[in-house]
N, C-alpha and C. Protein backbone atom coordinates (compact mmCIF):
# COMPACT_ATOMS: atom_id res chain seq x y z
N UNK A 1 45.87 -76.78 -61.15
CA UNK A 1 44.69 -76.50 -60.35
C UNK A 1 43.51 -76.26 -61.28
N UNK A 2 42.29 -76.73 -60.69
CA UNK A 2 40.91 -76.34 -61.55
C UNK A 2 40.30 -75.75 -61.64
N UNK A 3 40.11 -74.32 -61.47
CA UNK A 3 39.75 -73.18 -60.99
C UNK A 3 37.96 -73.35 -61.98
N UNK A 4 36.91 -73.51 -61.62
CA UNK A 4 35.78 -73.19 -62.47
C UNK A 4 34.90 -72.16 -61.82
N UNK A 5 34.26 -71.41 -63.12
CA UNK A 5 33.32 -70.49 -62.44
C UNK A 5 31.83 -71.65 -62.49
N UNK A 6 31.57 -71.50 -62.07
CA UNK A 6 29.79 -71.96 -62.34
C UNK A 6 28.79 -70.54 -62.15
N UNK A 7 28.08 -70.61 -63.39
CA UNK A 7 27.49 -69.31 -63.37
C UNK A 7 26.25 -69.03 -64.06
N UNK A 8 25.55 -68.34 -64.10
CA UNK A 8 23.86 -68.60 -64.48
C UNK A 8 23.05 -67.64 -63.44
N UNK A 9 21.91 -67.51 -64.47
CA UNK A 9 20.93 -66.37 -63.07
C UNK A 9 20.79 -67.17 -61.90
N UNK A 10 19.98 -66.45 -60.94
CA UNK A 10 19.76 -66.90 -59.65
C UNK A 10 18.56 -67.98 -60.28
N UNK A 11 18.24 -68.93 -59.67
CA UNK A 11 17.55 -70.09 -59.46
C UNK A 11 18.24 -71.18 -60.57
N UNK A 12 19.23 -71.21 -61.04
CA UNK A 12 20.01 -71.67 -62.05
C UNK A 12 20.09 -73.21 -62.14
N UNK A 13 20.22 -73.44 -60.50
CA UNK A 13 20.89 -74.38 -60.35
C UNK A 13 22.21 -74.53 -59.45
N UNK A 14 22.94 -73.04 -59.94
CA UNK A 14 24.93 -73.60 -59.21
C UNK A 14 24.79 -73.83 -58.34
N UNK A 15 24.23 -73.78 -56.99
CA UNK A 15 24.32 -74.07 -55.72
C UNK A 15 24.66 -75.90 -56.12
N UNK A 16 23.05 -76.26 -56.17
CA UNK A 16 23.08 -77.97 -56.37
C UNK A 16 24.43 -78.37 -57.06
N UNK A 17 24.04 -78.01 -58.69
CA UNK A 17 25.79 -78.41 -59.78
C UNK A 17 27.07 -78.55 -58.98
N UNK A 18 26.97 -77.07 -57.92
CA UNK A 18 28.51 -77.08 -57.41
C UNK A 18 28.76 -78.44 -56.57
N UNK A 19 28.16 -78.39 -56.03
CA UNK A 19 28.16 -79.85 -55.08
C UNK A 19 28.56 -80.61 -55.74
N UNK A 20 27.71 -81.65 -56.75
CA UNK A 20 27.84 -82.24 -57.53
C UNK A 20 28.83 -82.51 -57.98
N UNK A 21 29.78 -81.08 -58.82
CA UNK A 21 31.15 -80.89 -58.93
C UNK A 21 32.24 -81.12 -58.35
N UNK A 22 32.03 -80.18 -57.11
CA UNK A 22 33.32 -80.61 -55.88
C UNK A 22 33.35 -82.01 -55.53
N UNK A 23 32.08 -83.05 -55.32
CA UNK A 23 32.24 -84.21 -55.06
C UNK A 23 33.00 -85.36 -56.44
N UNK A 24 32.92 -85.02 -57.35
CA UNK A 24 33.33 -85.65 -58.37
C UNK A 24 34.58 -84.94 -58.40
N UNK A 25 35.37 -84.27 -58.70
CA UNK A 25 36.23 -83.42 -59.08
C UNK A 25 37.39 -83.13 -57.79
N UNK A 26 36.54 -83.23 -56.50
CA UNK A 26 37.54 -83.22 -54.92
C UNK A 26 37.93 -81.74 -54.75
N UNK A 27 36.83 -80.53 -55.58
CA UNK A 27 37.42 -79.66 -55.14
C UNK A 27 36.52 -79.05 -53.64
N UNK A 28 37.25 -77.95 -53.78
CA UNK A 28 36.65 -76.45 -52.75
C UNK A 28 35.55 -75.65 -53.53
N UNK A 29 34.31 -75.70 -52.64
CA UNK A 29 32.94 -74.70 -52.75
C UNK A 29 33.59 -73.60 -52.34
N UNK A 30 33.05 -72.22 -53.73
CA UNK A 30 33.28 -70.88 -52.97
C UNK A 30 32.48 -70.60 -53.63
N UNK A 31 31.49 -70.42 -52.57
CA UNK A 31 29.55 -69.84 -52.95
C UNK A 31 30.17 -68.10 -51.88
N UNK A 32 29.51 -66.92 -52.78
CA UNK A 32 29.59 -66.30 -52.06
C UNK A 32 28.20 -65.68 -51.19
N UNK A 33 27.45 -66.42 -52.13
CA UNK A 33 26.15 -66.44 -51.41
C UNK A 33 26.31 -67.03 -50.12
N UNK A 34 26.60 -68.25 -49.97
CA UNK A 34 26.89 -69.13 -48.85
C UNK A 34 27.47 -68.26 -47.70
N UNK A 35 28.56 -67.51 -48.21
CA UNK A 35 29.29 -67.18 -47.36
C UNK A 35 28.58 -65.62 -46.83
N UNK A 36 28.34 -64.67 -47.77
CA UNK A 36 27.55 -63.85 -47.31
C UNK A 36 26.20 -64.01 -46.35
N UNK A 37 25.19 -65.28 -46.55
CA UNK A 37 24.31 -65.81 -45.38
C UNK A 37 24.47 -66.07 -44.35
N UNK A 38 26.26 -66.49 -44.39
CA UNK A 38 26.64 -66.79 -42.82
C UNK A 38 26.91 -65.65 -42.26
N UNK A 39 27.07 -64.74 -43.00
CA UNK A 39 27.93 -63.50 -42.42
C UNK A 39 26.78 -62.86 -41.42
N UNK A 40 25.43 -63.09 -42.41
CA UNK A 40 24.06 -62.04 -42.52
C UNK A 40 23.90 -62.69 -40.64
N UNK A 41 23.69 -64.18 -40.83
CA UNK A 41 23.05 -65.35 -39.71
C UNK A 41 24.54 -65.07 -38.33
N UNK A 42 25.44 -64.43 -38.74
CA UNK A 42 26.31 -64.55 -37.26
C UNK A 42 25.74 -62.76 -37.34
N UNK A 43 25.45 -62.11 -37.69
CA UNK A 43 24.80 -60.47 -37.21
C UNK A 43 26.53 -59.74 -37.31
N UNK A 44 27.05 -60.59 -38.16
CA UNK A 44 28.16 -59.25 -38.49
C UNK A 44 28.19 -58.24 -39.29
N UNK A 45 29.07 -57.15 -38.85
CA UNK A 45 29.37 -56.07 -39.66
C UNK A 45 29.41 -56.02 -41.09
N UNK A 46 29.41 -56.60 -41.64
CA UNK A 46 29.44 -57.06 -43.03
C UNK A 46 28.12 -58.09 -43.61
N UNK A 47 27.66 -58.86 -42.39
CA UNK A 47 26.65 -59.42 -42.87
C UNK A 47 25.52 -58.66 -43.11
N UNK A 48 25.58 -57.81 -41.90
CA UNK A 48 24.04 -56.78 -41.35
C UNK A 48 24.03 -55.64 -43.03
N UNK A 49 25.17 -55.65 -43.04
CA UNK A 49 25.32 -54.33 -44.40
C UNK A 49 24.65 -55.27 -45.41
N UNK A 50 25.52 -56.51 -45.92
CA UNK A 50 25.45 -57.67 -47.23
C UNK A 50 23.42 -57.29 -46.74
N UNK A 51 22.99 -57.68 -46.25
CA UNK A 51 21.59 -58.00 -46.06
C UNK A 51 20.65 -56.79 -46.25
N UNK A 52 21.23 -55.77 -46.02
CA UNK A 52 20.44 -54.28 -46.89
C UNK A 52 20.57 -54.47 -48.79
N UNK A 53 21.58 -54.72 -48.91
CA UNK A 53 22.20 -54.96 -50.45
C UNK A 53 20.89 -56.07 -50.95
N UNK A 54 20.97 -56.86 -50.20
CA UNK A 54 20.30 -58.25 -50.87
C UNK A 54 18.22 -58.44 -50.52
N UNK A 55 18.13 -57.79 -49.95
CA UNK A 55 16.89 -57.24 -49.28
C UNK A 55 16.01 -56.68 -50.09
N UNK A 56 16.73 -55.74 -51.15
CA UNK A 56 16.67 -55.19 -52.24
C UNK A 56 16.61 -55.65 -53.09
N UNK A 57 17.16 -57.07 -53.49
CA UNK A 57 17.63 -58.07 -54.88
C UNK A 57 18.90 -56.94 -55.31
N UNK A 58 19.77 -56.30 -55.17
CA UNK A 58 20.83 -55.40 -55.38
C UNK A 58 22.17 -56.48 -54.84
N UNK A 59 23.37 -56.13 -55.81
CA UNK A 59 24.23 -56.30 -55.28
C UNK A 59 25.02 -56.11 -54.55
N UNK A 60 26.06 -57.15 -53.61
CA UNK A 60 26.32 -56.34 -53.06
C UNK A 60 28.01 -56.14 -53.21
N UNK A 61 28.30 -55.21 -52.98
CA UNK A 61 29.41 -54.10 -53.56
C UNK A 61 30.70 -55.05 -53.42
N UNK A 62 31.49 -54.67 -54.35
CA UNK A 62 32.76 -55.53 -54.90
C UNK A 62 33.60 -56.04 -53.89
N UNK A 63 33.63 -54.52 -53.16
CA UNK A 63 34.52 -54.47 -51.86
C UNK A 63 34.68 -55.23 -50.97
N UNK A 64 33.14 -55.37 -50.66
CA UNK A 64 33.03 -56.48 -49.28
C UNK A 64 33.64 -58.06 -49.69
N UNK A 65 32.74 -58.50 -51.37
CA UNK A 65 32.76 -59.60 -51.76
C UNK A 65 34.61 -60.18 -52.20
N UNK A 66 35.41 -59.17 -52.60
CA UNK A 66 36.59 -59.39 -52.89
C UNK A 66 37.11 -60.00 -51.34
N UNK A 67 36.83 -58.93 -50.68
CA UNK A 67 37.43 -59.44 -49.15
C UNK A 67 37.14 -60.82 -49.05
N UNK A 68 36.05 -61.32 -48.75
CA UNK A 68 35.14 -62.44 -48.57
C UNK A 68 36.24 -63.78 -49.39
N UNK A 69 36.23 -63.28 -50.62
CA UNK A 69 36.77 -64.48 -51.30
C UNK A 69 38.49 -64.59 -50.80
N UNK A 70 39.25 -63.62 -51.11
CA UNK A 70 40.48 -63.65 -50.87
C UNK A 70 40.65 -64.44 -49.56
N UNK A 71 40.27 -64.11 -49.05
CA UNK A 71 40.81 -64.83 -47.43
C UNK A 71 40.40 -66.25 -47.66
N UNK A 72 39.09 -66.73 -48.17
CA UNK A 72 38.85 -67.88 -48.16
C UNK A 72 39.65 -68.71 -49.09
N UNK A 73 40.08 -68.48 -50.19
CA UNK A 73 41.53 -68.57 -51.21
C UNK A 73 42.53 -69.06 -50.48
N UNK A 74 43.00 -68.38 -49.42
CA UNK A 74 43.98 -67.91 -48.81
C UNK A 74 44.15 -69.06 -47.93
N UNK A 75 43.03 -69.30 -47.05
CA UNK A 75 42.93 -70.41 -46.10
C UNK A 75 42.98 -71.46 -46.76
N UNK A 76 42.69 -72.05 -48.17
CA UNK A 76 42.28 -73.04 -48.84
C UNK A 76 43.53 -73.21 -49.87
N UNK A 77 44.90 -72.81 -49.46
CA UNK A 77 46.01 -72.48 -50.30
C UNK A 77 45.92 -74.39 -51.22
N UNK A 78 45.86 -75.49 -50.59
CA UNK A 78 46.60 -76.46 -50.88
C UNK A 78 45.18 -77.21 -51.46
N UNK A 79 44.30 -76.78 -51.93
CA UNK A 79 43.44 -77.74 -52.71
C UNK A 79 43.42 -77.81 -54.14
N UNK A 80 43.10 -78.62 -55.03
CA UNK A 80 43.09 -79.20 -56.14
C UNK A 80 42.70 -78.23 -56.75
N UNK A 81 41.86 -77.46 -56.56
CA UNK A 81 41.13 -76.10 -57.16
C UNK A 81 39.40 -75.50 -56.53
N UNK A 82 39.17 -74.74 -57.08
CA UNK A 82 37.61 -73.99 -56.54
C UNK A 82 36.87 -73.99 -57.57
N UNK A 83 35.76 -74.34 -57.13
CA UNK A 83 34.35 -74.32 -58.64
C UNK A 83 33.85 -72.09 -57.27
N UNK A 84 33.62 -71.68 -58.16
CA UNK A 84 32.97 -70.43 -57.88
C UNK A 84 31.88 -70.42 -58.28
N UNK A 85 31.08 -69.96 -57.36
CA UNK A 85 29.88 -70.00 -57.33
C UNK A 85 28.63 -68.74 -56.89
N UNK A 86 28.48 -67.82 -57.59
CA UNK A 86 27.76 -66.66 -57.55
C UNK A 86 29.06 -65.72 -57.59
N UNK A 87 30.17 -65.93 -58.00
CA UNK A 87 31.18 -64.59 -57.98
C UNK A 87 31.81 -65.59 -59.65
N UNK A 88 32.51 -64.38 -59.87
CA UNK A 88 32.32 -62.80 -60.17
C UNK A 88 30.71 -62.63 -60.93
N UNK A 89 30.65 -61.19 -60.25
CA UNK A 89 29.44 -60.73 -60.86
C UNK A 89 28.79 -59.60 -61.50
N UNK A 90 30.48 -58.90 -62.04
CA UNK A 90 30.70 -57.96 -62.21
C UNK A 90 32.04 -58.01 -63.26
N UNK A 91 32.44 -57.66 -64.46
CA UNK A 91 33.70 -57.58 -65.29
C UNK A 91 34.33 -57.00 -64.30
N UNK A 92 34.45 -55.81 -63.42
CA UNK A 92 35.57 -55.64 -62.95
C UNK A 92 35.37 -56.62 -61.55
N UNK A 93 34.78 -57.66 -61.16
CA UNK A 93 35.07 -57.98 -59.87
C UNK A 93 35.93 -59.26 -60.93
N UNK A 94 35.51 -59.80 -62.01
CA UNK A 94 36.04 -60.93 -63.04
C UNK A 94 37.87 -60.46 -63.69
N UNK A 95 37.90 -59.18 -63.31
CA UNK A 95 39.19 -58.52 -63.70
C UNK A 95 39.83 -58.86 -62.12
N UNK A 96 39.43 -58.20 -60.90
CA UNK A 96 40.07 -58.32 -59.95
C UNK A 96 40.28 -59.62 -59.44
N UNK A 97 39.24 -60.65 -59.94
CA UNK A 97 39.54 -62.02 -59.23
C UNK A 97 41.35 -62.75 -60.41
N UNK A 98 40.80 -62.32 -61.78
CA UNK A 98 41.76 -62.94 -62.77
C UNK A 98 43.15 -62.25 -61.99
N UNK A 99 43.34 -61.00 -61.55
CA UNK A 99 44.94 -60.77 -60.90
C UNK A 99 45.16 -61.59 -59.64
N UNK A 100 43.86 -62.00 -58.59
CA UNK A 100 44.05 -62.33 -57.72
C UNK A 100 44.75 -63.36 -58.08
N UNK A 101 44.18 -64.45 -58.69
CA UNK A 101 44.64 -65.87 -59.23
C UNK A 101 45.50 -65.47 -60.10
N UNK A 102 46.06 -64.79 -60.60
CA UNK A 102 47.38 -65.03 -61.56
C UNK A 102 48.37 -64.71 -60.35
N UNK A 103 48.04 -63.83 -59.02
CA UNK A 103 49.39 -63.42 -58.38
C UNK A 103 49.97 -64.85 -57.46
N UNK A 104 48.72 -65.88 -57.75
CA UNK A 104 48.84 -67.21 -56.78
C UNK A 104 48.76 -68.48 -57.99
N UNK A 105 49.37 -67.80 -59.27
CA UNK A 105 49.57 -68.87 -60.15
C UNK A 105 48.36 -69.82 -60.34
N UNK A 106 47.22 -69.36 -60.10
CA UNK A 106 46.36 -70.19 -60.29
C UNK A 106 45.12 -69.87 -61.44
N UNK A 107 44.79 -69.94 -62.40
CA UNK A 107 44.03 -68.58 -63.16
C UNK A 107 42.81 -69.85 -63.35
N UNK A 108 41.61 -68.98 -63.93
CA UNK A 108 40.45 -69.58 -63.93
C UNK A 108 40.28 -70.75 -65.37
N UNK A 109 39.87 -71.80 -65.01
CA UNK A 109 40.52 -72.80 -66.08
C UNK A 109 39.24 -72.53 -66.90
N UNK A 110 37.73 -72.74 -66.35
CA UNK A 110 36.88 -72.09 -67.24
C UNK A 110 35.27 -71.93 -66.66
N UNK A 111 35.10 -71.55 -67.68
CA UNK A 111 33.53 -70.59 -66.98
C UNK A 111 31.93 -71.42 -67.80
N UNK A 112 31.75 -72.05 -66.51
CA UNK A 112 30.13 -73.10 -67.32
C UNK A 112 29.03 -71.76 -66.87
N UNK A 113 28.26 -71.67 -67.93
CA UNK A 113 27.06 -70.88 -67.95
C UNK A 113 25.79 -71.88 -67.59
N UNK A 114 24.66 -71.92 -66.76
CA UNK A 114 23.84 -72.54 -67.22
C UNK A 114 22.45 -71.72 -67.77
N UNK A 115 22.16 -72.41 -68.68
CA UNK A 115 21.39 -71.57 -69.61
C UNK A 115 19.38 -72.04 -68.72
N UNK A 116 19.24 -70.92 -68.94
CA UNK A 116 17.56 -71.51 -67.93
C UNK A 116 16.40 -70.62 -68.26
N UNK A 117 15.16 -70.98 -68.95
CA UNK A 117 14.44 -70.14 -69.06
C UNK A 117 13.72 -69.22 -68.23
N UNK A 118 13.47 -68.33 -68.06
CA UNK A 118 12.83 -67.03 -67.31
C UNK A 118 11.91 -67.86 -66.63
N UNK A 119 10.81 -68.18 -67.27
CA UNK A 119 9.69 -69.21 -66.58
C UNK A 119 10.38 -70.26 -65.28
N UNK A 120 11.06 -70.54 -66.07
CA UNK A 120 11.59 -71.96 -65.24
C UNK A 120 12.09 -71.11 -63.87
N UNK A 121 12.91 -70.28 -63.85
CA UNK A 121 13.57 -69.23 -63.25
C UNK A 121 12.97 -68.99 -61.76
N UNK A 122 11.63 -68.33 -62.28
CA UNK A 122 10.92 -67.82 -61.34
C UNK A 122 10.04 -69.07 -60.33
N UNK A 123 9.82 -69.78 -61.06
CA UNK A 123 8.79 -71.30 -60.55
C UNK A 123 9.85 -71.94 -59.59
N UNK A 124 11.31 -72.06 -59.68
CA UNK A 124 12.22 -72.13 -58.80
C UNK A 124 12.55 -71.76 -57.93
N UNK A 125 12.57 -70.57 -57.66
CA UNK A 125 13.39 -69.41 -56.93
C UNK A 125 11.85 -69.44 -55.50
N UNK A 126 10.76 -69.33 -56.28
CA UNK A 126 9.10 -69.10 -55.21
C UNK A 126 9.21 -70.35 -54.58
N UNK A 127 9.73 -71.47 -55.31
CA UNK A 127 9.53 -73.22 -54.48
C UNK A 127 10.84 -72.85 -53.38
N UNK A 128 11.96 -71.96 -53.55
CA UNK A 128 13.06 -72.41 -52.85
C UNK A 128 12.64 -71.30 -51.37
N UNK A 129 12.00 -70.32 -52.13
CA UNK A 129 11.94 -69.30 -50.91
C UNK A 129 10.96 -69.85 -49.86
N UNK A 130 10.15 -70.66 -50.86
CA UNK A 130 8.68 -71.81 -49.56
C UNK A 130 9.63 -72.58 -48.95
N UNK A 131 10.31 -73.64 -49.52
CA UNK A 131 11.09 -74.46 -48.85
C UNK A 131 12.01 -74.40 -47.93
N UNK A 132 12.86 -73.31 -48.20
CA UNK A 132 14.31 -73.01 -47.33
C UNK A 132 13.80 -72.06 -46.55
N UNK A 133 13.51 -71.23 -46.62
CA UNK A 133 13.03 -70.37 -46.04
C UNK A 133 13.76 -68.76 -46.11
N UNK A 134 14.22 -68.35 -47.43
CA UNK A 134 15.22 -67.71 -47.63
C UNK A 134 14.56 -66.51 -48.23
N UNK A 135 14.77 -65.28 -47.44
CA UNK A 135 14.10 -63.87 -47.31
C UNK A 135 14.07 -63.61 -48.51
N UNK A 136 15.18 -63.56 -49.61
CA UNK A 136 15.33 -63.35 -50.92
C UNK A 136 14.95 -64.25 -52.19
N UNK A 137 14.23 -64.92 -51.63
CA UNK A 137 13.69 -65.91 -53.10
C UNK A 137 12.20 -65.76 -52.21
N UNK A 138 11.68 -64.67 -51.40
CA UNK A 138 9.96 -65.26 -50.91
C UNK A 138 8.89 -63.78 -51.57
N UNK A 139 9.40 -63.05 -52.06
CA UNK A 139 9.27 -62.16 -52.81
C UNK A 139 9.03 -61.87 -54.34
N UNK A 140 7.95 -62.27 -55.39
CA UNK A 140 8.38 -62.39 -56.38
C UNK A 140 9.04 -61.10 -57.51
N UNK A 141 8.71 -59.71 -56.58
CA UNK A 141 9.17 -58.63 -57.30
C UNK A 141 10.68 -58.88 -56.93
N UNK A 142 11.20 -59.13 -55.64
CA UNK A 142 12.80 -58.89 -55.55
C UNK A 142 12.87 -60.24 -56.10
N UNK A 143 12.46 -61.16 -56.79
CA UNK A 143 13.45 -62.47 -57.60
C UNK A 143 13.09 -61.89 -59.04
N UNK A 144 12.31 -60.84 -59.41
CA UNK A 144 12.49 -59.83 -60.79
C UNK A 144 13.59 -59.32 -60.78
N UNK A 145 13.27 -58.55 -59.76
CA UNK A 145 14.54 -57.56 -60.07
C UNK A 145 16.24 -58.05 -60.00
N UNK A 146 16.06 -59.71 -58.84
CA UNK A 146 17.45 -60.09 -58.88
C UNK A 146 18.29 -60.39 -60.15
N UNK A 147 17.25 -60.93 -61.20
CA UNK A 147 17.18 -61.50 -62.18
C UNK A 147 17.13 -60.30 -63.50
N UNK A 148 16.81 -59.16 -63.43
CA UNK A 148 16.60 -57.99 -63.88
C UNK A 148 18.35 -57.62 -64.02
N UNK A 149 18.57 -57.79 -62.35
CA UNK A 149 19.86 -57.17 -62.29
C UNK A 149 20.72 -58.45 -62.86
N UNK A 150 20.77 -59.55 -62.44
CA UNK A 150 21.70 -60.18 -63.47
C UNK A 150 21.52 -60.14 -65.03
N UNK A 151 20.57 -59.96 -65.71
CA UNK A 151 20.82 -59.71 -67.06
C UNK A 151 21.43 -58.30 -67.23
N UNK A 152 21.46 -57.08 -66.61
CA UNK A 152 21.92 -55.88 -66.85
C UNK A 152 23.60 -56.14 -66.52
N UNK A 153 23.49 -56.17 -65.16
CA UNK A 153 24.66 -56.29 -64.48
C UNK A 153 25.96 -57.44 -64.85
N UNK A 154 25.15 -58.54 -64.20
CA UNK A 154 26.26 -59.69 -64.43
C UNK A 154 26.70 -60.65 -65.63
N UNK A 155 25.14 -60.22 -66.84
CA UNK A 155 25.78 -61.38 -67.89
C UNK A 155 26.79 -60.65 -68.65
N UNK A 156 27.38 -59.63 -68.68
CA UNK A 156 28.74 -59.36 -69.46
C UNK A 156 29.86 -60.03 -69.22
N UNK A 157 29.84 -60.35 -67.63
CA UNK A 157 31.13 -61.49 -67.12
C UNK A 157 31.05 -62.42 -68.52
N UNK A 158 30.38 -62.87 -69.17
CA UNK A 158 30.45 -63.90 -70.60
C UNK A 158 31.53 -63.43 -70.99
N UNK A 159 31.18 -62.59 -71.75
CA UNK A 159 31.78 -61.97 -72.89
C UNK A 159 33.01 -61.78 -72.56
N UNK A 160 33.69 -61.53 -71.37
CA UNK A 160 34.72 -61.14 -70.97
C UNK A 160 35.81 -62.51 -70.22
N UNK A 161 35.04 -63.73 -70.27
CA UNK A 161 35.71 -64.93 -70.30
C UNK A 161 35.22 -65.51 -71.22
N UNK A 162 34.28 -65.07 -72.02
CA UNK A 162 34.77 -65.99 -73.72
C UNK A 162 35.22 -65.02 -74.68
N UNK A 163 36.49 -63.54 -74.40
CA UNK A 163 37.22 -63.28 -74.96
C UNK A 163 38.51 -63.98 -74.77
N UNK A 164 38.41 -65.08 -73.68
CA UNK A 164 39.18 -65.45 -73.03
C UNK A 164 39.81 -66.88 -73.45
N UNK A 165 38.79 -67.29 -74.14
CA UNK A 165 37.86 -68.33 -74.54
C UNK A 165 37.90 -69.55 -73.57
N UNK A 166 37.46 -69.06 -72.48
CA UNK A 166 36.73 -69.84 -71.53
C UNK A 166 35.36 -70.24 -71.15
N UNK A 167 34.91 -69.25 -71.76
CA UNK A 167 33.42 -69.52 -71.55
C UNK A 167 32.61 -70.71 -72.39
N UNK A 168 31.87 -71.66 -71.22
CA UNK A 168 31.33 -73.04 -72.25
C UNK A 168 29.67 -72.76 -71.40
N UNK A 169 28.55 -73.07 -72.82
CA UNK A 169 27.17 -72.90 -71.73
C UNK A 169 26.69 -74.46 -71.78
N UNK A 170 26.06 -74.29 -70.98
CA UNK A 170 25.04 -75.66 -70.80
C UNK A 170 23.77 -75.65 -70.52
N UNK A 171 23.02 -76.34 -71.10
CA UNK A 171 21.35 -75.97 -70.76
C UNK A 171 20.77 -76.36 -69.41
N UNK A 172 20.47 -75.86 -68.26
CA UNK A 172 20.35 -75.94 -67.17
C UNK A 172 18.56 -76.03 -67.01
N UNK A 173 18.23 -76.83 -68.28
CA UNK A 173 16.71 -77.48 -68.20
C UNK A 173 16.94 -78.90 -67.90
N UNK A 174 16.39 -79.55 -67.23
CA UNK A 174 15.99 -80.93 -67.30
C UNK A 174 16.10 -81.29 -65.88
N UNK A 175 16.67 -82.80 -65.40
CA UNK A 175 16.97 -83.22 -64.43
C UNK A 175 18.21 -82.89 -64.00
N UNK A 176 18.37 -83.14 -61.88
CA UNK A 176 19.70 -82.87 -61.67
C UNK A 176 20.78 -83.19 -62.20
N UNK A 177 20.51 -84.88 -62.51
CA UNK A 177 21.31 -85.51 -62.97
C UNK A 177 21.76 -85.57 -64.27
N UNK A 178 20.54 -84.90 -65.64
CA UNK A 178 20.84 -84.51 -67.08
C UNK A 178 21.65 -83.41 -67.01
N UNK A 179 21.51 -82.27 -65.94
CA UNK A 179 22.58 -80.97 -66.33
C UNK A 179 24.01 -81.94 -65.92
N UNK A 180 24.31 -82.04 -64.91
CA UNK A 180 25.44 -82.91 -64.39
C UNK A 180 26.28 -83.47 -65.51
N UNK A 181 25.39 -84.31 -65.60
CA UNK A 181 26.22 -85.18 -66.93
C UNK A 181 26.55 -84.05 -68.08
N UNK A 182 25.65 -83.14 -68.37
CA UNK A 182 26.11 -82.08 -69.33
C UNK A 182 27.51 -81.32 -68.85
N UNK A 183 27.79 -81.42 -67.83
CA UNK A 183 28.50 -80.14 -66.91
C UNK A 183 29.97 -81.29 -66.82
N UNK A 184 30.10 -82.45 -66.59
CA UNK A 184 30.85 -83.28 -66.62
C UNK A 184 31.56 -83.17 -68.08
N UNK A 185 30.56 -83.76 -69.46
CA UNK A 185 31.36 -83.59 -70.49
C UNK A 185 31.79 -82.35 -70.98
N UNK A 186 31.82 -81.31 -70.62
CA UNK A 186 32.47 -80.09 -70.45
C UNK A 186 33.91 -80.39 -69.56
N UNK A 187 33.73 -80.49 -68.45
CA UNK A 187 34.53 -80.56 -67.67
C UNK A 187 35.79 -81.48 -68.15
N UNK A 188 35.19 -82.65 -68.53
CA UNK A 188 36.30 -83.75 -69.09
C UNK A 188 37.07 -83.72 -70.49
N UNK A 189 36.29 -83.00 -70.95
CA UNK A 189 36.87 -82.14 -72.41
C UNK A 189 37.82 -81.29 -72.04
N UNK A 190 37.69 -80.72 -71.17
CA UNK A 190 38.88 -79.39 -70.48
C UNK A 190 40.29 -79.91 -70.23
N UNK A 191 39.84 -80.77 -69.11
CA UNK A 191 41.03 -81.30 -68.03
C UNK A 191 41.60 -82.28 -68.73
């Protein structure tokens, strides 16, 4: 199985890449962003909470997000593998996912970083919040602070899958199609 993280600050890119990926590769999307928006857009118990967390540019708490993924794992027992996408975002949510997948024989094959300048970052995130229309990129203090909090918070997940030595980066400047091809010869080097 192919287990990849795809991972990088917010406006990075993984959303698009993952696609990209699963269609070449035949796997399963597990955006937990994705999945947390649906949660927010059906007004559930978990969404209505996820959407105080994210409202904020704050994360949101391990608890909910572990749930979130496991089940979707769970339902998705018989596919080729999962590109991950905004999880783990946290060493210990990157500890709890590595037992999850070792107790289902499946462990994370490896972790693409995309590398993106701050500038670039923000000029992204303001076009996506005009375009999509997405509460959390229309703000430019909460796409600081989201971005604030992933350098505090989430870039240690590195270090802790390239003790692993899983971790591979890629420069997530250029065209869709230049990261891609970057993200491919990674990929084909692996497998």
């Amino acid at each position: 199985m192919l287990n990849i993280i795809l991972f990088g600050p917010p406006g990075a890119g993984k959303g698009t890449q993952s696609q990209k990926i699963i269609e070449k590769y035949n796997l399963q999307h597990l955006s937990t962003g994705d999945m947390l928006r649906s949660a927010i857009q059906q007004n559930s118990p978990l969404g209505l909470k996820a959407k105080e967390f994210m409202d904020k540019g704050q994360l949101v708490p391990d608890e909910m997000v572990i749930d979130l993924i496991a089940s979707r794992i769970d339902a998705n027992g018989s596919t080729k593998g999962f590109v991950f996408d905004g999880f783990p975002r946290t060493t210990l949510q990157a500890a709890k996912l590595d037992r999850m997948l070792e107790q289902r024989k499946t462990p994370i094959t490896l972790l693409i970083s995309l590398e993106v300048d701050y500038d670039e970052l923000i000029a992204r995130l303001v076009n996506r919040g005009k375009v999509c229309d997405r509460t959390d990129d229309q703000d430019e203090n909460v796409i600081r602070g989201r971005i604030d909090v992933y350098n505090k918070t989430t870039l240690p997940v590195l270090d802790y899958y390239k003790a692993q030595g899983k971790l591979r980066s890629v420069s997530g400047m250029g065209s869709i199609d230049e990261i891609f091809e970057r993200i491919c010869h990674i990929i084909d080097c692996v497998v």
